[in-house]
Protein backbone atom coordinates (compact mmCIF):
# COMPACT_ATOMS: atom_id res chain seq x y z
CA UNK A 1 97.77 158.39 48.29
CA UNK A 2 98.51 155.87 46.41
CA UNK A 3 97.18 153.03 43.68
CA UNK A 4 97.46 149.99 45.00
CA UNK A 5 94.85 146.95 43.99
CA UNK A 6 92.41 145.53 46.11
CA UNK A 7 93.89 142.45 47.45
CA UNK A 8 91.60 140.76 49.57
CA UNK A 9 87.58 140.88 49.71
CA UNK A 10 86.02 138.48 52.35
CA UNK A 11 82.11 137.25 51.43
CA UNK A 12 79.99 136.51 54.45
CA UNK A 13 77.18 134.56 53.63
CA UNK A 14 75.25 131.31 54.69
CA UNK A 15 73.18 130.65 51.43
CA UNK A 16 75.04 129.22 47.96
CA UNK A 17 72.05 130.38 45.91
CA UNK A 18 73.98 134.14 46.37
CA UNK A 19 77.16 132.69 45.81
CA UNK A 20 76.64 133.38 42.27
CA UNK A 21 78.19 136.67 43.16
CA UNK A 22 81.79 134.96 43.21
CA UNK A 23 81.23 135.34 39.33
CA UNK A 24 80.93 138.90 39.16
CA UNK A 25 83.98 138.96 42.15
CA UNK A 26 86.23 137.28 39.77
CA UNK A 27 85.21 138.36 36.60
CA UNK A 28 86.37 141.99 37.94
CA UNK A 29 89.44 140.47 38.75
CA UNK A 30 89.22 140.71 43.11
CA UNK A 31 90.63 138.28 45.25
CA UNK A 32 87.87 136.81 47.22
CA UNK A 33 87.23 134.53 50.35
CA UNK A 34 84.32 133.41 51.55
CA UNK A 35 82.48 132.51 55.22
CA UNK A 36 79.43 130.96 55.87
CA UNK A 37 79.12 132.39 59.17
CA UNK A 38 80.29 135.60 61.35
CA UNK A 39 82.73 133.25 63.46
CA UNK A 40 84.04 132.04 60.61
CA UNK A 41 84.70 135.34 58.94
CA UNK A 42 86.07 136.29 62.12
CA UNK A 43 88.61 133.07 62.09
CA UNK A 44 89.71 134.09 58.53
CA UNK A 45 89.57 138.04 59.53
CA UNK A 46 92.06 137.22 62.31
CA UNK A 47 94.71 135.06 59.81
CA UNK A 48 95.07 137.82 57.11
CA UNK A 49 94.05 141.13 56.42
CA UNK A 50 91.16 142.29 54.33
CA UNK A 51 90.56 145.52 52.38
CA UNK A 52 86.57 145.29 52.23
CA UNK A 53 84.36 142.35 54.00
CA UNK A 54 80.73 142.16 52.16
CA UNK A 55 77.96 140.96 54.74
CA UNK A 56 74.96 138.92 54.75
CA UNK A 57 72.53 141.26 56.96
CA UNK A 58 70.79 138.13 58.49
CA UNK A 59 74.17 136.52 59.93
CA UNK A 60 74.42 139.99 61.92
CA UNK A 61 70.70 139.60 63.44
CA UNK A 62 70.60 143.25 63.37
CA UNK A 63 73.91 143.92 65.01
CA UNK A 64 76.14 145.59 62.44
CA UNK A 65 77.62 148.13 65.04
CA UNK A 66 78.94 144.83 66.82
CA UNK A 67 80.62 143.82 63.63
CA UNK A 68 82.24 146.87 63.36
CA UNK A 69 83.29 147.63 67.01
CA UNK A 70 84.62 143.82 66.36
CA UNK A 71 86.86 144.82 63.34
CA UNK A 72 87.99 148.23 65.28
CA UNK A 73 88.46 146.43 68.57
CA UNK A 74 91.02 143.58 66.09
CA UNK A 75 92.80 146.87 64.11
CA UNK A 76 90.82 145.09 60.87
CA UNK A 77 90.38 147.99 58.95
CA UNK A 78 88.05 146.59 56.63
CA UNK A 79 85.46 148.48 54.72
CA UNK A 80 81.79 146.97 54.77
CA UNK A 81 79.38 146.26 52.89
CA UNK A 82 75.86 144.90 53.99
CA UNK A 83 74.52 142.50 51.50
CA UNK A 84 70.01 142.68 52.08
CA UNK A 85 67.57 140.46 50.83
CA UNK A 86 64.74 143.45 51.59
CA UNK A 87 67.07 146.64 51.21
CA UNK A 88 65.01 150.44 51.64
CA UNK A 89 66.09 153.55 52.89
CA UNK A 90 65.88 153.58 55.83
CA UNK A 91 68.10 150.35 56.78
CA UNK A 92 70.17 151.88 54.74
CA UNK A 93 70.55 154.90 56.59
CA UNK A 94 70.91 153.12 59.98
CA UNK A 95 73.96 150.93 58.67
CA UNK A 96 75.55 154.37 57.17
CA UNK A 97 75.36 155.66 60.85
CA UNK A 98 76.78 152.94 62.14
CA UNK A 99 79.66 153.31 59.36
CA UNK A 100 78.76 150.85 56.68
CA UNK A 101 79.91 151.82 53.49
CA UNK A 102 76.68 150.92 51.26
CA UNK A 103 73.78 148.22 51.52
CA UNK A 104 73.22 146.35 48.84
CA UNK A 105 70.84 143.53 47.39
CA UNK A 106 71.36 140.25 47.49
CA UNK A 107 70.22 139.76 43.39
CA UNK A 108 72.19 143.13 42.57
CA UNK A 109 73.09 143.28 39.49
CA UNK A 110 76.77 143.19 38.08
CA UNK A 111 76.68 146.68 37.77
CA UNK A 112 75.39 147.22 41.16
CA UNK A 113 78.16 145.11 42.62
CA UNK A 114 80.98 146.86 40.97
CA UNK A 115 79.80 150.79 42.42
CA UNK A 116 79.39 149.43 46.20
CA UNK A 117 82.97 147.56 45.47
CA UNK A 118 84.05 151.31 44.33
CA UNK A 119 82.39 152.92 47.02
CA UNK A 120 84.30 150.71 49.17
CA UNK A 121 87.30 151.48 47.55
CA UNK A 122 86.99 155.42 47.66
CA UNK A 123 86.52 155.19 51.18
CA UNK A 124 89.35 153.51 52.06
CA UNK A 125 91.42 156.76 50.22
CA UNK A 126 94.21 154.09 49.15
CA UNK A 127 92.52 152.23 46.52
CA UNK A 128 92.08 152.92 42.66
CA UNK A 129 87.99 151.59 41.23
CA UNK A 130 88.15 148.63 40.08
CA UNK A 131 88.24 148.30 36.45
């Protein structure tokens, strides 16, 4: 196993206002992309490879399995994360058993950020926490 970096993290989201996440991104030092829109993540998902793709739950319309049958179905072996303006447990629990990695808030905080990008991470069995 070993401890290699993450090197790419692709954002999916249609609203700027969240954007402010890209300081977080790069203040923990992660490569980051971003998509407005599922077929454009999917245009940037098929030009490189990404190590974790973060996604805006209302882009999916309530179709994460697709999304991940999609990134199977391309050998993207991305780890996701569902980004929710209205997360509770049970959505949660429905995107776990479709094999999301955690479900997050759209207004999470820093710290909040950092343990799903960890959680990510650890699931992936390759990749150290970021720092």
């Amino acid at each position: 196993m070993g401890n290699k970096r993450l090197s790419a993290l692709l954002v999916v989201d249609d609203y700027p206002t969240y954007r402010g996440m890209s300081d977080v991104i790069r203040h923990l030092g992660l490569k980051a992309q971003w998509a407005t829109s599922w077929e454009g993540a999917q245009a940037q998902l098929g030009s490189e490879p990404f190590d974790i793709v973060m996604l805006d739950e209302e882009l999916l319309d309530g179709r994460p399995k697709s999304c991940l049958e999609w990134l199977r179905d391309h050998q993207r072996p991305a780890q996701v994360i569902v980004m929710s303006d209205m997360p509770n447990l049970r959505t949660w629990v429905d995107y776990l058993n479709v094999g999301v990695v955690d479900l997050i808030s759209k207004s999470a905080s820093p710290g909040e950020i950092k343990h799903a990008l960890d959680l990510a991470m650890y699931s992936n069995g390759s990749l150290q926490a970021v720092q």
